[in-house]
C-alpha atoms as a PDB file:
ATOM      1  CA  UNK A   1      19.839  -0.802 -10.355  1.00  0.00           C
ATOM      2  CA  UNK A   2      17.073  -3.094 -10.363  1.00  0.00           C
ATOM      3  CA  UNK A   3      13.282  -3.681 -11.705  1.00  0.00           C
ATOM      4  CA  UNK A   4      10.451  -4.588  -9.060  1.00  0.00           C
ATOM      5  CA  UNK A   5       7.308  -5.779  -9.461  1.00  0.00           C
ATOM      6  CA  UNK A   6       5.121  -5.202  -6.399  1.00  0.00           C
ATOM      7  CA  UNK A   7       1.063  -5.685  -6.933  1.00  0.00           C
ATOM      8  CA  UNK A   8       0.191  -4.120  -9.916  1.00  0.00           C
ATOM      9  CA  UNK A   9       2.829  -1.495 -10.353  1.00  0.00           C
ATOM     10  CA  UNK A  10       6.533  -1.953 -11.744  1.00  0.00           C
ATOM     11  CA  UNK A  11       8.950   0.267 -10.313  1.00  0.00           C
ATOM     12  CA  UNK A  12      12.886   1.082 -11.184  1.00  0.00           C
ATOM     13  CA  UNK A  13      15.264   1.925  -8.715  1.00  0.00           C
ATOM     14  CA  UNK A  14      18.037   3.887 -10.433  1.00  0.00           C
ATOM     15  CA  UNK A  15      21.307   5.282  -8.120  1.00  0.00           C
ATOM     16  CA  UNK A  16      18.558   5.902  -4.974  1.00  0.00           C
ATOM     17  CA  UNK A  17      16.076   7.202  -7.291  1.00  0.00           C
ATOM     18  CA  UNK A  18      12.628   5.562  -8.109  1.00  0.00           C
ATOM     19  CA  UNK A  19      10.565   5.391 -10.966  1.00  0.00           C
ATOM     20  CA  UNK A  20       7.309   4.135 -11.721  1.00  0.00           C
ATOM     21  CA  UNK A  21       6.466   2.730 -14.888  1.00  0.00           C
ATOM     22  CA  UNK A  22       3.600   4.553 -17.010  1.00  0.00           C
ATOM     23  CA  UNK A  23       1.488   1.941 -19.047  1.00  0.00           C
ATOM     24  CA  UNK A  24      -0.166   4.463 -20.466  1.00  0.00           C
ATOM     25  CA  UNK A  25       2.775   6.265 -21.607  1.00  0.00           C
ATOM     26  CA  UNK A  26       4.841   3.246 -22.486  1.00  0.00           C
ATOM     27  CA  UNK A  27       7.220   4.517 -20.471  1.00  0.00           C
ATOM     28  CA  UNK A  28       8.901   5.256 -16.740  1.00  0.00           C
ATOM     29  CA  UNK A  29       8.038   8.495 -14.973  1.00  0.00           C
ATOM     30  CA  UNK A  30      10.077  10.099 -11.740  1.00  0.00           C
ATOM     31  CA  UNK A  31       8.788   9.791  -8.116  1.00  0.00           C
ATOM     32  CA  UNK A  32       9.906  10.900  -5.038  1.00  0.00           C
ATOM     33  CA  UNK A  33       8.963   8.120  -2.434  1.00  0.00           C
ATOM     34  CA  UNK A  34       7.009   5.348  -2.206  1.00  0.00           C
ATOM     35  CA  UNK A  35       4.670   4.836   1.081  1.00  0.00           C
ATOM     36  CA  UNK A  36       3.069   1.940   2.470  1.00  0.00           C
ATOM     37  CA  UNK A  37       0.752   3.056   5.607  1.00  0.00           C
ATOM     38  CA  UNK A  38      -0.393  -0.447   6.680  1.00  0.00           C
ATOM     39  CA  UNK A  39      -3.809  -0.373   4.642  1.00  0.00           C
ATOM     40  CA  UNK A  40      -2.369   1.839   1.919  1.00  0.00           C
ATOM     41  CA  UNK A  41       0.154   2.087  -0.384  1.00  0.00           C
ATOM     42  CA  UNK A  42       1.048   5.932  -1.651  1.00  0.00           C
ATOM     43  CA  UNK A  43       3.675   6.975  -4.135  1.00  0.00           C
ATOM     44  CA  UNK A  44       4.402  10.606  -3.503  1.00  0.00           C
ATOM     45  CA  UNK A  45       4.774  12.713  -6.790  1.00  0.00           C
ATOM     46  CA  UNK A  46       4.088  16.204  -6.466  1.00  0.00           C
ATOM     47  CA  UNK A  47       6.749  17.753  -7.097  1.00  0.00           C
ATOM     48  CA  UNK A  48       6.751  16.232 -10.898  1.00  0.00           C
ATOM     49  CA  UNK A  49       2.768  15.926 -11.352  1.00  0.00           C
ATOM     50  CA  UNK A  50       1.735  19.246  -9.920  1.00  0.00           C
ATOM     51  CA  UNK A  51       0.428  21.094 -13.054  1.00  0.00           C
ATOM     52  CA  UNK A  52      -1.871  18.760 -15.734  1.00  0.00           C
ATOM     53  CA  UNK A  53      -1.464  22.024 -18.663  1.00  0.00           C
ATOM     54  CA  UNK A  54       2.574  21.378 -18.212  1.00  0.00           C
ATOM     55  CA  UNK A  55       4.439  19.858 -21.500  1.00  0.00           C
ATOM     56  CA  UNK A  56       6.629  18.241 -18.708  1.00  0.00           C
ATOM     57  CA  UNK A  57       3.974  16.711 -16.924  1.00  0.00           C
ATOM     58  CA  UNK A  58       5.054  14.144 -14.776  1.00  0.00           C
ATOM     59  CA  UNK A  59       8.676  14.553 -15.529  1.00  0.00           C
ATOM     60  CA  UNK A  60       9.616  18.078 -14.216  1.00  0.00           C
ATOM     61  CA  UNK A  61      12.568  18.797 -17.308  1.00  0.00           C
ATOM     62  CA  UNK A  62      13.828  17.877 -20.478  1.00  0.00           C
ATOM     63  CA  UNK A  63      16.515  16.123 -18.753  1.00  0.00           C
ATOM     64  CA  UNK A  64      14.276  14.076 -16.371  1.00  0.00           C
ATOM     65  CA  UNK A  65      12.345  13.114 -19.744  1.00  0.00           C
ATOM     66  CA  UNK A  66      15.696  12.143 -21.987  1.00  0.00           C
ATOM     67  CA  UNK A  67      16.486   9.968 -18.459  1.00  0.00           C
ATOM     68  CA  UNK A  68      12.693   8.067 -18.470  1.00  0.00           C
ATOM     69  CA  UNK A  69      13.452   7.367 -22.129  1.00  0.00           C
ATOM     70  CA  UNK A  70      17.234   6.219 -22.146  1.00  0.00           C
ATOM     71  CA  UNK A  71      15.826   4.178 -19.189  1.00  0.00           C
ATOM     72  CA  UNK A  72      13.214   2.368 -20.863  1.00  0.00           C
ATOM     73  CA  UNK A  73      15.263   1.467 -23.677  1.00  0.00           C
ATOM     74  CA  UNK A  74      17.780  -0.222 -21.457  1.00  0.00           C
ATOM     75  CA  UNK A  75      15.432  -2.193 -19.130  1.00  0.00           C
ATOM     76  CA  UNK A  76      13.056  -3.529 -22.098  1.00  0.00           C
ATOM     77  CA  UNK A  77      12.833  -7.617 -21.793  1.00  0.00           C
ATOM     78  CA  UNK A  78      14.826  -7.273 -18.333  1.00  0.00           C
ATOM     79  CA  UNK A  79      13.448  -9.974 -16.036  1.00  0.00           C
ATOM     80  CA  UNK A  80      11.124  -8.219 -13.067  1.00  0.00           C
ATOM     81  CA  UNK A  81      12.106  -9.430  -9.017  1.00  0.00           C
ATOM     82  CA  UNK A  82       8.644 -10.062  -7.109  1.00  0.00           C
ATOM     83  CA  UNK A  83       9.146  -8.362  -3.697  1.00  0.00           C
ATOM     84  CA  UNK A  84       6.582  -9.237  -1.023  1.00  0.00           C
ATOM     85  CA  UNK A  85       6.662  -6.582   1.977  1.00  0.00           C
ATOM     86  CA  UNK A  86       7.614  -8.206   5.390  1.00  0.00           C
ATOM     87  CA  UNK A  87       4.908  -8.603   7.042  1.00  0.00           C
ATOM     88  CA  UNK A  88       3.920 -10.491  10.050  1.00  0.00           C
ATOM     89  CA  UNK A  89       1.175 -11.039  12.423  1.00  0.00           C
ATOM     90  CA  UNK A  90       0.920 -10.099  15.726  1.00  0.00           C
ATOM     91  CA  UNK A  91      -1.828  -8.630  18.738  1.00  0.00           C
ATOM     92  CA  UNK A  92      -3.009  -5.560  18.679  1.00  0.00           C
ATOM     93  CA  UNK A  93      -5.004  -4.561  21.268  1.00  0.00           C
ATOM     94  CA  UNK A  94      -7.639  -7.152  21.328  1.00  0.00           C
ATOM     95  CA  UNK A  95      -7.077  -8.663  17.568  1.00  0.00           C
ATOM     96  CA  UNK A  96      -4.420 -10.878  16.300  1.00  0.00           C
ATOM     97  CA  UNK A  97      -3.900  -8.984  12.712  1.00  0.00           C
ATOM     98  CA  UNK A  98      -0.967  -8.652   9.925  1.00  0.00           C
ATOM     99  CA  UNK A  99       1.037  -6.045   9.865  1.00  0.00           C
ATOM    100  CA  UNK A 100       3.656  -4.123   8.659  1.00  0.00           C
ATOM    101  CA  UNK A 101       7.115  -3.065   9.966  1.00  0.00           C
ATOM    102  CA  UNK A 102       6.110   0.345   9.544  1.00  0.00           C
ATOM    103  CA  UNK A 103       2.518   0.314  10.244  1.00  0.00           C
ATOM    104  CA  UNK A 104       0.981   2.781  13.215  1.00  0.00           C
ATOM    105  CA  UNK A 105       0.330   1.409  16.227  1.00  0.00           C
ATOM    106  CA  UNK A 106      -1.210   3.820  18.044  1.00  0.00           C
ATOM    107  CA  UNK A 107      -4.899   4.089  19.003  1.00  0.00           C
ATOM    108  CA  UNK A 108      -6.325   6.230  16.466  1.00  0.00           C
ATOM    109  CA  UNK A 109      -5.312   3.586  13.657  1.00  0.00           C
ATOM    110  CA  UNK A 110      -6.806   0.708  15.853  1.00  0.00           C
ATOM    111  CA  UNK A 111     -10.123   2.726  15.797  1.00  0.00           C
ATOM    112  CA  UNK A 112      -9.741   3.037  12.336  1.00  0.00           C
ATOM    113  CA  UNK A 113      -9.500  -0.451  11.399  1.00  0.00           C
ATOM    114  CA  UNK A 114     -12.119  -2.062  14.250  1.00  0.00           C
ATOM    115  CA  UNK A 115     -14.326   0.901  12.848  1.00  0.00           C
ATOM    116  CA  UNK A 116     -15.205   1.846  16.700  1.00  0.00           C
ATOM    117  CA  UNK A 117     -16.520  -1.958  17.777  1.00  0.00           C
ATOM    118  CA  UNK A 118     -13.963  -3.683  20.037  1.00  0.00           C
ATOM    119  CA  UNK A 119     -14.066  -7.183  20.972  1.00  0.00           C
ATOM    120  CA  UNK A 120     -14.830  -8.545  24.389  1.00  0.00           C
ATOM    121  CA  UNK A 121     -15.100 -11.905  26.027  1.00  0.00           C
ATOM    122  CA  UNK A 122     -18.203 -12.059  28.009  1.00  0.00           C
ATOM    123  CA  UNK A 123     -19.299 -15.612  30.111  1.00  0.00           C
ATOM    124  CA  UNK A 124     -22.650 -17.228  28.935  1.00  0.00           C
ATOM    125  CA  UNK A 125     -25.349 -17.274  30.908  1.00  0.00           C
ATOM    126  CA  UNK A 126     -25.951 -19.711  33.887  1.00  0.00           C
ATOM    127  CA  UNK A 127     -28.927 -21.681  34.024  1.00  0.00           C
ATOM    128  CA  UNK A 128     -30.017 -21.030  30.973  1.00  0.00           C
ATOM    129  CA  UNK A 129     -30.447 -24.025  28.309  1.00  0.00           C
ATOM    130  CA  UNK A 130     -31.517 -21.914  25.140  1.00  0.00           C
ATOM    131  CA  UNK A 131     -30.138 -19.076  23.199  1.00  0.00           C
ATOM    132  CA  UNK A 132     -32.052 -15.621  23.348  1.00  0.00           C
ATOM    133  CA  UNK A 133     -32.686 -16.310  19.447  1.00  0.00           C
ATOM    134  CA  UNK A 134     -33.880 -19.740  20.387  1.00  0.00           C
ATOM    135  CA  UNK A 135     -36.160 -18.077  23.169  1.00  0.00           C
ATOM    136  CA  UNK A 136     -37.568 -15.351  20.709  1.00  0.00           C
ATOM    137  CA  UNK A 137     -38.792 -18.009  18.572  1.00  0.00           C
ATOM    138  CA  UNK A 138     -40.437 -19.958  21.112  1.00  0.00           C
ATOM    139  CA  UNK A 139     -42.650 -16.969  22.144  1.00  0.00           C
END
């Protein structure tokens, strides 16, 4: 069992399950997973936030809620641990970039994040002494 701070969000890891904690209801709530996508991070919580009209909103039972509470009370003043994700950098394709352990690396994610424009080396031009801007102006 075990607080952890990462970014902005605190999150409790009770027996394999994970909560999140609720600033604005002073209080933990239940999630399912947690999902970091490489440019992303997603907590996955359907299954307890699924109707906004529901008394147990964010909870899914009475039990779940007793849990969040009896939870909160125990953990108040507990020290948080900072986690950092472990990341490193490396090439992909033509870019040397950070990334995660489970971050894609297939092509449709590299389009994604070079937004279509790849890099390429091309020579300079022989012979010549100016830039084209430096040309333009000359004109």
């Amino acid at each position: 069992m075990g607080l952890y701070e990462f970014r902005d969000k605190v999150f409790l890891d009770y027996k394999g399950h994970w909560f999140l904690w609720e600033s604005a209801w002073d209080q933990f709530r239940p999630i399912q997973s947690i999902e970091w996508t490489g440019t992303n991070f997603h907590i996955h919580d359907e299954v307890y936030c699924n109707d906004p009209t529901d008394t147990l909103y964010g909870y899914g039972s009475d039990v779940m809620r007793e849990l969040c509470e009896l939870l909160h009370r125990f953990h108040e003043g507990t020290p948080l641990k900072v986690t950092t994700l472990p990341v490193g950098t490396e090439w992909f394709r033509d870019r040397f970039v950070t990334l995660t352990p489970c971050a894609p690396r297939d092509t449709a994610s590299w389009k994604r994040m070079v937004q279509g424009k790849g890099r390429t080396c091309r020579k300079a031009p022989r012979g010549k002494k100016f830039t084209r801007r430096a040309l333009n102006k000359t004109k």
